[in-house]
PDB file of N, CA and C in Angstrom:
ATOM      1  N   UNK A   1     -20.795 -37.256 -21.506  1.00  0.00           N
ATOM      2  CA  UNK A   1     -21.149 -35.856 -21.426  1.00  0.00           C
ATOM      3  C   UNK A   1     -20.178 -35.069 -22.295  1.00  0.00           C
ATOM      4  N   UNK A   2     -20.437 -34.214 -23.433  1.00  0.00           N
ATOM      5  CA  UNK A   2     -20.066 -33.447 -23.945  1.00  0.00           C
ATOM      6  C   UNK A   2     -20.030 -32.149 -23.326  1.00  0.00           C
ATOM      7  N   UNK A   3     -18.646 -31.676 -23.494  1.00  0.00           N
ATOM      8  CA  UNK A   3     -18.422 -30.092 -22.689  1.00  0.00           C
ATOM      9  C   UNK A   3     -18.254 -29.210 -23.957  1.00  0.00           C
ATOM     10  N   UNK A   4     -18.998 -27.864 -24.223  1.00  0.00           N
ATOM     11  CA  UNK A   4     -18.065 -27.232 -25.298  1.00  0.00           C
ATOM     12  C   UNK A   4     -17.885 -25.830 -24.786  1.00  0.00           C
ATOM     13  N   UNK A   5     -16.438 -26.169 -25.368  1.00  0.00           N
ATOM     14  CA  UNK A   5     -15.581 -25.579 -25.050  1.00  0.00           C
ATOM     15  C   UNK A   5     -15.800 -23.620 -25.853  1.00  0.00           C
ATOM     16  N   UNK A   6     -16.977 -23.819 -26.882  1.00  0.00           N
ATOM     17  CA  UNK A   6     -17.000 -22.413 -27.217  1.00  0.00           C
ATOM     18  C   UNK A   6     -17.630 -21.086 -26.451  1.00  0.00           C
ATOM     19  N   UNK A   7     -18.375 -21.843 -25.052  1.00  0.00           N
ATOM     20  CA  UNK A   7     -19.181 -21.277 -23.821  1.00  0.00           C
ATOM     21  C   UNK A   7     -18.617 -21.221 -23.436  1.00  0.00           C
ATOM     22  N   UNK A   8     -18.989 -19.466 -22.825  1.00  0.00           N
ATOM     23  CA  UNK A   8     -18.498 -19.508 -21.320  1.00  0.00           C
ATOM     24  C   UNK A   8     -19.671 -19.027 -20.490  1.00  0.00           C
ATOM     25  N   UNK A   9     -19.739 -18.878 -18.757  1.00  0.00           N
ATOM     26  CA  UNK A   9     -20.766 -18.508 -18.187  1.00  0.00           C
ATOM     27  C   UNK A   9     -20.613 -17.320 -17.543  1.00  0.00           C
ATOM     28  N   UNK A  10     -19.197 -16.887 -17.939  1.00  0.00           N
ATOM     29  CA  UNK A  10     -18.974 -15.385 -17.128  1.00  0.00           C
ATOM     30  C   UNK A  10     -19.804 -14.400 -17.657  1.00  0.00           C
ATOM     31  N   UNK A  11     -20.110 -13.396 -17.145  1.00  0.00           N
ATOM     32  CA  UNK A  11     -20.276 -12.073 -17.509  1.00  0.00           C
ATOM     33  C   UNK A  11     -19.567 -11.003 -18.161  1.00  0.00           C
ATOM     34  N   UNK A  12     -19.872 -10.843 -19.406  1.00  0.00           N
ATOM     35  CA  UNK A  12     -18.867  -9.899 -20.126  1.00  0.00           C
ATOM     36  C   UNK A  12     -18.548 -10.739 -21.143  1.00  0.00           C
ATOM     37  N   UNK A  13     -18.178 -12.067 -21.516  1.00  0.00           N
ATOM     38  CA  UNK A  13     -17.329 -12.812 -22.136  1.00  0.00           C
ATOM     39  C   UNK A  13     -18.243 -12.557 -23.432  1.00  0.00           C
ATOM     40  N   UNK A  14     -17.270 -12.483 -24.384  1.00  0.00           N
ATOM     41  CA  UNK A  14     -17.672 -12.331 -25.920  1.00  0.00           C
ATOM     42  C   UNK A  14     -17.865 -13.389 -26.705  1.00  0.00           C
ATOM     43  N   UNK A  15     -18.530 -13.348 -27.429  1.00  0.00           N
ATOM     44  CA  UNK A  15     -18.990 -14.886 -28.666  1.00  0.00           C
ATOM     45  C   UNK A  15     -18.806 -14.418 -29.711  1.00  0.00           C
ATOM     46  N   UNK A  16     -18.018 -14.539 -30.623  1.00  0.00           N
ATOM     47  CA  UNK A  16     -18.106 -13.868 -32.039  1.00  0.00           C
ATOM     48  C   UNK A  16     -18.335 -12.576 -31.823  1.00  0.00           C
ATOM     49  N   UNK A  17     -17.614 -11.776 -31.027  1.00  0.00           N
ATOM     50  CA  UNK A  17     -17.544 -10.215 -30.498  1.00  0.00           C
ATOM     51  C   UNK A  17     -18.692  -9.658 -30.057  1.00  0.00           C
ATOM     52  N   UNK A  18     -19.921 -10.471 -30.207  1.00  0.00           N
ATOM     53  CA  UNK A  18     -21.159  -9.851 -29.340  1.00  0.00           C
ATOM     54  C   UNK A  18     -20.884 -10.281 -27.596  1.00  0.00           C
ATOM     55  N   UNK A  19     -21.191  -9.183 -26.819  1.00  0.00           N
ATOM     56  CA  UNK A  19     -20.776  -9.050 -25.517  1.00  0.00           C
ATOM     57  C   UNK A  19     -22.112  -9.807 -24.967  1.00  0.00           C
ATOM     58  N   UNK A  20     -21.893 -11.079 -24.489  1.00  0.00           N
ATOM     59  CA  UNK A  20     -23.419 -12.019 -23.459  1.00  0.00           C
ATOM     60  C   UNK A  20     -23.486 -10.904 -21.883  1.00  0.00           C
ATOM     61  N   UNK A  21     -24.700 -11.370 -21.421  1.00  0.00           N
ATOM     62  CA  UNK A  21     -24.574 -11.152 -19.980  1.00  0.00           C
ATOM     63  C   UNK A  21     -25.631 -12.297 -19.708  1.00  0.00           C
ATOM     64  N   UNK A  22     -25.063 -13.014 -18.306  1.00  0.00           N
ATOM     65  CA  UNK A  22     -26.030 -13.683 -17.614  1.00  0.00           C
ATOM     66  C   UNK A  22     -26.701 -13.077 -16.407  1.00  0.00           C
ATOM     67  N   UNK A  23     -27.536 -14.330 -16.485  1.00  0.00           N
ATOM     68  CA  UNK A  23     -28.936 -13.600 -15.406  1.00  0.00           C
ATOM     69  C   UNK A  23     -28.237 -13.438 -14.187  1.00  0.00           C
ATOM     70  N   UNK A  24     -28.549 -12.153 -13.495  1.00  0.00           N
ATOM     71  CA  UNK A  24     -28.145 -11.830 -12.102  1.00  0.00           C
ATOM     72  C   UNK A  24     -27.128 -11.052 -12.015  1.00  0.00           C
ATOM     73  N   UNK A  25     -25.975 -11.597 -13.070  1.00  0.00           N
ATOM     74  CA  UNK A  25     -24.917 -10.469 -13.063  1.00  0.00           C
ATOM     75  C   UNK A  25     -24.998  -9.311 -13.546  1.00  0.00           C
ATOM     76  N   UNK A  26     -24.047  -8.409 -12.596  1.00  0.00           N
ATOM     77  CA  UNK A  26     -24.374  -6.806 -12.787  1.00  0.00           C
ATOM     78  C   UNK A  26     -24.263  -6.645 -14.800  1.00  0.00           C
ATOM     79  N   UNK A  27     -24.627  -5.407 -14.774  1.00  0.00           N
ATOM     80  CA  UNK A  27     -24.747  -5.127 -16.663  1.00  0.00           C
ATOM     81  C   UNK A  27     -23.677  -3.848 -15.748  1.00  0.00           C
ATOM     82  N   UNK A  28     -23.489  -3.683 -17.192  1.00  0.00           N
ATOM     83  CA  UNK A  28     -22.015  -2.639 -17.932  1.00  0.00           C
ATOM     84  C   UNK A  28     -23.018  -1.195 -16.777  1.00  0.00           C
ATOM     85  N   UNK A  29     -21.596  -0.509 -16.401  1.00  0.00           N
ATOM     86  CA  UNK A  29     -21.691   0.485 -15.348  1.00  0.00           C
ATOM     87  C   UNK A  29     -21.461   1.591 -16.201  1.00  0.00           C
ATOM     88  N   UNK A  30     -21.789   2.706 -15.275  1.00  0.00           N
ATOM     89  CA  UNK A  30     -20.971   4.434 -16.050  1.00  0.00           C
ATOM     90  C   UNK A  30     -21.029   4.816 -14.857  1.00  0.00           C
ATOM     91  N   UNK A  31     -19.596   5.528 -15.319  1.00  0.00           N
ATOM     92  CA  UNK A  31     -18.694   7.277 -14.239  1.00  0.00           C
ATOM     93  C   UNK A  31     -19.864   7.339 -13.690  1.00  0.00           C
ATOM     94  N   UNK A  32     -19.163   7.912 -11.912  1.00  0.00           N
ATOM     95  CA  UNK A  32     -20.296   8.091 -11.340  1.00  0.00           C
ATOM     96  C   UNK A  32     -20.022   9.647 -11.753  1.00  0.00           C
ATOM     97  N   UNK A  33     -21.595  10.724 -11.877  1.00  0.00           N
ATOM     98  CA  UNK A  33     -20.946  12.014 -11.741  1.00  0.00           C
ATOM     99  C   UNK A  33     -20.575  12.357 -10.749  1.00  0.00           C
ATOM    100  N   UNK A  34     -18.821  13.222 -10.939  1.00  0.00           N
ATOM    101  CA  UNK A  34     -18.250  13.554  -9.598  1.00  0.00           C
ATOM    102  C   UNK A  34     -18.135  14.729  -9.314  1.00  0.00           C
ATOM    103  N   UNK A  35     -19.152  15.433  -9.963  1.00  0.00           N
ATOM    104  CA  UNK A  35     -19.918  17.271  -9.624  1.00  0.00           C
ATOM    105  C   UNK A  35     -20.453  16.770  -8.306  1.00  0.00           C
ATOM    106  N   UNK A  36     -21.262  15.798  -7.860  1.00  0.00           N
ATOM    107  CA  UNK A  36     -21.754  15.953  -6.702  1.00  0.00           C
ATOM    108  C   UNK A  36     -21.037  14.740  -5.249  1.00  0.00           C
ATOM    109  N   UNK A  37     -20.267  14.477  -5.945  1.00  0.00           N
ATOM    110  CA  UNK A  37     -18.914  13.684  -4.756  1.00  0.00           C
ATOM    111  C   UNK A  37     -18.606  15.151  -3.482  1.00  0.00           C
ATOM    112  N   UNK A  38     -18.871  14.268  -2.231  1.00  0.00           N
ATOM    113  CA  UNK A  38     -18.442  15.283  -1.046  1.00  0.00           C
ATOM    114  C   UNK A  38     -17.541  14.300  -0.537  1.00  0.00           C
ATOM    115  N   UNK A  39     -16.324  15.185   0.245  1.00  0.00           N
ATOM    116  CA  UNK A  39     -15.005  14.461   0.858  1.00  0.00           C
ATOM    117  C   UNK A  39     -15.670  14.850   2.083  1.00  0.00           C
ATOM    118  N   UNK A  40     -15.530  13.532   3.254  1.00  0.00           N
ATOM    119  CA  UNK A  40     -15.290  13.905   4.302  1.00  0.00           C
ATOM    120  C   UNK A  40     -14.070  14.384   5.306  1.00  0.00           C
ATOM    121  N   UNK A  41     -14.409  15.767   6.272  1.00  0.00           N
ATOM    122  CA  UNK A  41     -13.734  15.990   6.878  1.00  0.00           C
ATOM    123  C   UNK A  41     -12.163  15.396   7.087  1.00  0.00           C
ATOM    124  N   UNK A  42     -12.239  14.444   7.220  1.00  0.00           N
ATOM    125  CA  UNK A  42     -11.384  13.096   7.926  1.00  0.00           C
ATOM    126  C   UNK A  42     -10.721  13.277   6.398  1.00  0.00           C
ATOM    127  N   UNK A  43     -11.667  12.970   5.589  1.00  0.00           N
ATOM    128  CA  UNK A  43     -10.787  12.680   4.239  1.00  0.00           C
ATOM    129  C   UNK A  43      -9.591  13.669   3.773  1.00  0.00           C
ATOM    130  N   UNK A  44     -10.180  14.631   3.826  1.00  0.00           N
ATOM    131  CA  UNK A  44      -9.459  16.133   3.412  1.00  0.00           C
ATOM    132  C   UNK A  44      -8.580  16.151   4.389  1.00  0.00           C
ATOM    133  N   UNK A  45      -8.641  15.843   5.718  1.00  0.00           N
ATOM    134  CA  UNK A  45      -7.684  16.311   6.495  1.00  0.00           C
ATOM    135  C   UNK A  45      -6.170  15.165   6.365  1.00  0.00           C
ATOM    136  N   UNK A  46      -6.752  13.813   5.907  1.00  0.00           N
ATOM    137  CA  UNK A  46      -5.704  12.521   5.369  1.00  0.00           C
ATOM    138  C   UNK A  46      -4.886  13.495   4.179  1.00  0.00           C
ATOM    139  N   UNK A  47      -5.946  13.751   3.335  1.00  0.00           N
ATOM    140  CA  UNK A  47      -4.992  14.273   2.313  1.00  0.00           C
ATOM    141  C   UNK A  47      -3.997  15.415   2.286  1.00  0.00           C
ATOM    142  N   UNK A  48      -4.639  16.434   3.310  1.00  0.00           N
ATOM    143  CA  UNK A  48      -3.884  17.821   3.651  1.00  0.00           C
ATOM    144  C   UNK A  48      -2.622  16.942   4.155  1.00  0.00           C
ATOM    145  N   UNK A  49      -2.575  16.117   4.791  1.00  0.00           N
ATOM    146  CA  UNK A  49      -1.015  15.824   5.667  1.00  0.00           C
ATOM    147  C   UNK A  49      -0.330  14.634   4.792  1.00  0.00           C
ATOM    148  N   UNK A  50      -0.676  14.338   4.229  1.00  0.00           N
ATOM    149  CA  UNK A  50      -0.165  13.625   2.715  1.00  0.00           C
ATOM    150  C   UNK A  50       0.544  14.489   1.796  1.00  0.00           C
ATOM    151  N   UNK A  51       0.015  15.288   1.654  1.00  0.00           N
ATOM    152  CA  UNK A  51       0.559  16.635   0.811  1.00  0.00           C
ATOM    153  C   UNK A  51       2.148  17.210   1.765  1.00  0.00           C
ATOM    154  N   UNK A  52       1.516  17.646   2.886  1.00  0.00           N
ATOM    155  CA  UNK A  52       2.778  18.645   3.295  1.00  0.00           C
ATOM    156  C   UNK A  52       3.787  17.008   3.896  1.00  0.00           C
ATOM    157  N   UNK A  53       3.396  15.960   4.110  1.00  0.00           N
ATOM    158  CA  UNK A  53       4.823  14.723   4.311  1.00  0.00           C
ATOM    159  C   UNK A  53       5.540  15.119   3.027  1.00  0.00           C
ATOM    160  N   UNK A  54       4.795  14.935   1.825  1.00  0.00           N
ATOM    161  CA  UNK A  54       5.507  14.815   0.289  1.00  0.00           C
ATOM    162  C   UNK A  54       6.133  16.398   0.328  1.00  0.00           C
ATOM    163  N   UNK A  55       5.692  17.662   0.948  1.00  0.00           N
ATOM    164  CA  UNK A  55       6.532  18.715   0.906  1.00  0.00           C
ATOM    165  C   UNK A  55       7.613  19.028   1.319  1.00  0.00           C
ATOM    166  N   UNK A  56       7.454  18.529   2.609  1.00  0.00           N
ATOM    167  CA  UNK A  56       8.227  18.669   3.720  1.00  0.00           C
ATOM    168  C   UNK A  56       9.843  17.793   4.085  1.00  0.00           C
ATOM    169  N   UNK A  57      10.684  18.822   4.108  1.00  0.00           N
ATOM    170  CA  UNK A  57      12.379  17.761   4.130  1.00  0.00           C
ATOM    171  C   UNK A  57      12.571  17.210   5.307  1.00  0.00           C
ATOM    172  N   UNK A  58      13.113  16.341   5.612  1.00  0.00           N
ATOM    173  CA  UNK A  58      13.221  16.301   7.391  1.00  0.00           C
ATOM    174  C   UNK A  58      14.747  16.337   7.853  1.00  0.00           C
ATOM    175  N   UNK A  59      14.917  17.903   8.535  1.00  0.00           N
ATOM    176  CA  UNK A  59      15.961  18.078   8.845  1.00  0.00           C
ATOM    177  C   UNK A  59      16.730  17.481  10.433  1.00  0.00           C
ATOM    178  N   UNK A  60      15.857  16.326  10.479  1.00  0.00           N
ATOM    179  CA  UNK A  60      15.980  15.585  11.623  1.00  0.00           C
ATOM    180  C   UNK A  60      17.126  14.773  11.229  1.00  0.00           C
ATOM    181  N   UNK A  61      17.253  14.284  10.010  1.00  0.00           N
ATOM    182  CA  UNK A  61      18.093  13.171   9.404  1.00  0.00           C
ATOM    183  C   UNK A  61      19.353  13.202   8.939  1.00  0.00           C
ATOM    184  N   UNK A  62      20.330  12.965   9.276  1.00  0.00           N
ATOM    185  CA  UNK A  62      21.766  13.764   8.608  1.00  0.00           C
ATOM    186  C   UNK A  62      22.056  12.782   7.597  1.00  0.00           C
ATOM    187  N   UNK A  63      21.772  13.271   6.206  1.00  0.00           N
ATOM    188  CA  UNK A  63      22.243  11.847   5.446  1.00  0.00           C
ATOM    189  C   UNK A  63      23.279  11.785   5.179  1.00  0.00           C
ATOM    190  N   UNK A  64      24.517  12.550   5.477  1.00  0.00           N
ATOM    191  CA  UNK A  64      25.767  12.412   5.077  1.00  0.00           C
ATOM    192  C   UNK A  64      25.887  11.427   5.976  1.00  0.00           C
ATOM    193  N   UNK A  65      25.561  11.654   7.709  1.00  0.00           N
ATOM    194  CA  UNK A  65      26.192  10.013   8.293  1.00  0.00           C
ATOM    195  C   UNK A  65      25.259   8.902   7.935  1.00  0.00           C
ATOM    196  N   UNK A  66      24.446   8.663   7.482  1.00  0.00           N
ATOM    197  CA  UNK A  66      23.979   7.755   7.076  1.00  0.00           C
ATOM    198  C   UNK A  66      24.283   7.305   5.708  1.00  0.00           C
ATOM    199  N   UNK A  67      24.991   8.012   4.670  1.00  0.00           N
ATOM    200  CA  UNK A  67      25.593   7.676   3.813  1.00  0.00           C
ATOM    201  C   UNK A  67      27.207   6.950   4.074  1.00  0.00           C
ATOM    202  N   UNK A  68      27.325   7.679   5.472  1.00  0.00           N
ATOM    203  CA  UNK A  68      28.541   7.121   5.801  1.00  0.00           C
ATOM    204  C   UNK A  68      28.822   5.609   6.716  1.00  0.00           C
ATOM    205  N   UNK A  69      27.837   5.618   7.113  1.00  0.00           N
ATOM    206  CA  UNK A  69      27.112   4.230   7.829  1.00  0.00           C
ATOM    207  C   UNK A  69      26.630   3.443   6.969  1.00  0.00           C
ATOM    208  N   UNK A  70      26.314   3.469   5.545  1.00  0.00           N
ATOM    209  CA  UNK A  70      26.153   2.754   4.750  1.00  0.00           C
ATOM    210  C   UNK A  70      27.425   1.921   4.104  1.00  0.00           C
ATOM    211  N   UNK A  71      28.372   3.186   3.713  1.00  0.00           N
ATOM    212  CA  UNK A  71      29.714   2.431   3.603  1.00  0.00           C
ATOM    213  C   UNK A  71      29.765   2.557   4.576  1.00  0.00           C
ATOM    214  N   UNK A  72      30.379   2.198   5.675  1.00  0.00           N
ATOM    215  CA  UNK A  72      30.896   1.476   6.641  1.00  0.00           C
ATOM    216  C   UNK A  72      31.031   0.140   6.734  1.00  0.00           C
ATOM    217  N   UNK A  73      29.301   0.007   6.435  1.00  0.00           N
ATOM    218  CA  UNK A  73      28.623  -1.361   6.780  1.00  0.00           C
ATOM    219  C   UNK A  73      29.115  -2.670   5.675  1.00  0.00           C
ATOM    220  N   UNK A  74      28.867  -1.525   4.147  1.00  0.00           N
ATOM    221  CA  UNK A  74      29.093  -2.280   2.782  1.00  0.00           C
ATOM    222  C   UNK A  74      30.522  -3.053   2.825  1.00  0.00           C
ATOM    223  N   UNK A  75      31.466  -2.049   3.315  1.00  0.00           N
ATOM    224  CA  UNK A  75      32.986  -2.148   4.015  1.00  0.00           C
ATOM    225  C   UNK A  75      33.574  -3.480   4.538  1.00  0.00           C
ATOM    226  N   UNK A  76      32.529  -3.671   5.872  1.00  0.00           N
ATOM    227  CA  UNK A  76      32.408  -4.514   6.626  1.00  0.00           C
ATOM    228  C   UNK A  76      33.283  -3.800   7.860  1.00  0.00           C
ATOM    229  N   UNK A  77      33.170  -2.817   8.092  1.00  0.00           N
ATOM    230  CA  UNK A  77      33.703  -1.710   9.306  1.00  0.00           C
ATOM    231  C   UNK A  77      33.004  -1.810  10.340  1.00  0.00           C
ATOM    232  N   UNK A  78      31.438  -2.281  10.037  1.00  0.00           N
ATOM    233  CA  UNK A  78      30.633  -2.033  11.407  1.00  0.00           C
ATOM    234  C   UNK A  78      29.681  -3.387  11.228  1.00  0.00           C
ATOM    235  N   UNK A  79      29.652  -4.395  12.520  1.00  0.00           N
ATOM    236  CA  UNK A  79      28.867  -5.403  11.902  1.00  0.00           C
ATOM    237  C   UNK A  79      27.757  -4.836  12.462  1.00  0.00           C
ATOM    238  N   UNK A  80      26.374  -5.812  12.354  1.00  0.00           N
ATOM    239  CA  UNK A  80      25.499  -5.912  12.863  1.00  0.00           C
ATOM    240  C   UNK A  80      24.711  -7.026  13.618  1.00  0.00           C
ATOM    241  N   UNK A  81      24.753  -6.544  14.979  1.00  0.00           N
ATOM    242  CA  UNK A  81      24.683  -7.975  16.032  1.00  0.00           C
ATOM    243  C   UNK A  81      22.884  -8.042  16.023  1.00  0.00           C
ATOM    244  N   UNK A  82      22.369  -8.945  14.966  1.00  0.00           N
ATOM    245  CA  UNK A  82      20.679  -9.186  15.156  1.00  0.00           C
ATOM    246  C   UNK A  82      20.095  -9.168  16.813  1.00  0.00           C
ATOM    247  N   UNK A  83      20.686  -9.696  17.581  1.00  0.00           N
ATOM    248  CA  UNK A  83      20.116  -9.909  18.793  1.00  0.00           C
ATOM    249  C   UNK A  83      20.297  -8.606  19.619  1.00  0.00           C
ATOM    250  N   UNK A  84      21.501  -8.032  19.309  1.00  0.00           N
ATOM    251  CA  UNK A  84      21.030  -6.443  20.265  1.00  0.00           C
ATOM    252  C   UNK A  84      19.935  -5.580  19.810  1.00  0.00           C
ATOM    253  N   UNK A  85      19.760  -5.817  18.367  1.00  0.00           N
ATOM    254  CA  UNK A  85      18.565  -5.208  17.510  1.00  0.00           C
ATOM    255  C   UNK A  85      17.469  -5.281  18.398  1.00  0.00           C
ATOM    256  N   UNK A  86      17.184  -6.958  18.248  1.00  0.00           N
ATOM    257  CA  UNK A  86      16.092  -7.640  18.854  1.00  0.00           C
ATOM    258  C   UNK A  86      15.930  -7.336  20.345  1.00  0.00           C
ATOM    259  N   UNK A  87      16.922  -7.444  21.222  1.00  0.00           N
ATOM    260  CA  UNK A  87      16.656  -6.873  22.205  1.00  0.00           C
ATOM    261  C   UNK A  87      16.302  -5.548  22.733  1.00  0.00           C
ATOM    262  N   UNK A  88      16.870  -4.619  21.614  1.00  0.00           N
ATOM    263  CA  UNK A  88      16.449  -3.338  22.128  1.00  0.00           C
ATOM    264  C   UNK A  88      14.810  -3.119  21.897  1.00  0.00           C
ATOM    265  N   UNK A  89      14.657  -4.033  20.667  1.00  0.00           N
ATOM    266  CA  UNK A  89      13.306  -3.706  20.099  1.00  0.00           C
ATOM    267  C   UNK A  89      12.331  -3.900  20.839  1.00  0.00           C
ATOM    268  N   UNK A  90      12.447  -5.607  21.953  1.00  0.00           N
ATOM    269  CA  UNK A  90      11.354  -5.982  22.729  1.00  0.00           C
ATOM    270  C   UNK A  90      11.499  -4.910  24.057  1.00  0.00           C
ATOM    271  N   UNK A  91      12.778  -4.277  24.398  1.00  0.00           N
ATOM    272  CA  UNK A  91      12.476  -3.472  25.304  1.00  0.00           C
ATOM    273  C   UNK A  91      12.008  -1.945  24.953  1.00  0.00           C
ATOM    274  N   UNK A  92      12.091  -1.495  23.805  1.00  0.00           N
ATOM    275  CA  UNK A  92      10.977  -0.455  23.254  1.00  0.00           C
ATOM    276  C   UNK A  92       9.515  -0.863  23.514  1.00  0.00           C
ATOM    277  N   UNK A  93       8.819  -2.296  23.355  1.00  0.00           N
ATOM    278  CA  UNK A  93       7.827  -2.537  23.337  1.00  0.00           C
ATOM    279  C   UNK A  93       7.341  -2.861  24.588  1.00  0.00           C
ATOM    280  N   UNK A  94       7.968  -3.072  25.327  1.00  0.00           N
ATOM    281  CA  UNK A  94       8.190  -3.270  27.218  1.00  0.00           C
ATOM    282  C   UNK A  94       7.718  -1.591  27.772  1.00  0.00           C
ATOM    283  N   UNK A  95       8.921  -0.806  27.301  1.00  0.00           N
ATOM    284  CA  UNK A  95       8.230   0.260  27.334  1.00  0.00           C
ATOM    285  C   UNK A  95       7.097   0.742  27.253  1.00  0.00           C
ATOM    286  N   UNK A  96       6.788   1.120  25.925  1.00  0.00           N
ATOM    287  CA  UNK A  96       5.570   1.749  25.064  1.00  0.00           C
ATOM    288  C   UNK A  96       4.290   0.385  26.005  1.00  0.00           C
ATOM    289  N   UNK A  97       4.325  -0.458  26.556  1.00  0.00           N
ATOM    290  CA  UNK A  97       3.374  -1.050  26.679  1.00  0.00           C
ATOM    291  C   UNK A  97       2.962  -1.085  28.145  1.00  0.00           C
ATOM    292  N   UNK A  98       4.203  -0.177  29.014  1.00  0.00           N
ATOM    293  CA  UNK A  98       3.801   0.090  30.601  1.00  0.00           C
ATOM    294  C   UNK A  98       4.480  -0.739  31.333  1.00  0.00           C
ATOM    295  N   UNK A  99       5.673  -1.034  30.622  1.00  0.00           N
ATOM    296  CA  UNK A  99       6.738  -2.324  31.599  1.00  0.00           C
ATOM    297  C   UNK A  99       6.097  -3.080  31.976  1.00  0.00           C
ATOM    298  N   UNK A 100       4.891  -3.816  31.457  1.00  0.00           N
ATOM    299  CA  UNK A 100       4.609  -5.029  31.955  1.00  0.00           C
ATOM    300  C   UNK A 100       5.706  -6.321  30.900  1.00  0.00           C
TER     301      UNK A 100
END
């Protein structure tokens, strides 16, 4: 059996720069017009609070101590014990899940 190698069976693939299409596969698309695109509700309202996160500073966060907890850490001033992590974490989820 001879294979040649100058075929292909995809869609789109070029032969001497003429563009083939095979049977069944989709043909070449165009822009949908987006004069008549409607956002849903839901959508607009994702994006409204997307917008004001990216506006909004959060003065919840003090980054000076967290800059300072960074060196600390880099330091080696403050270790970090994985298992108190871990433990606090499964008892957040103990919590949040109704102390079962």
């Amino acid at each position: 059996m001879k294979i040649n190698q100058t075929t292909s069976s995809r869609a789109g693939d070029t032969v001497d720069g003429a563009v083939r299409s095979v049977a069944g596969a989709p043909g070449p698309t165009t822009a949908p017009d987006t004069s008549s695109v409607r956002v849903s509700p839901l959508s607009a309202q994702v994006r409204e609070i997307g917008a004001r996160l990216v506006e909004d500073h959060d003065d919840d966060i003090d980054t000076g101590k967290v800059e300072e907890i960074r060196q600390a850490i880099a330091e080696g001033r403050i270790r970090i014990d994985p298992s108190k992590i871990a433990d606090g974490l499964l008892a957040s989820l103990r919590e949040l899940n109704g102390g079962a």
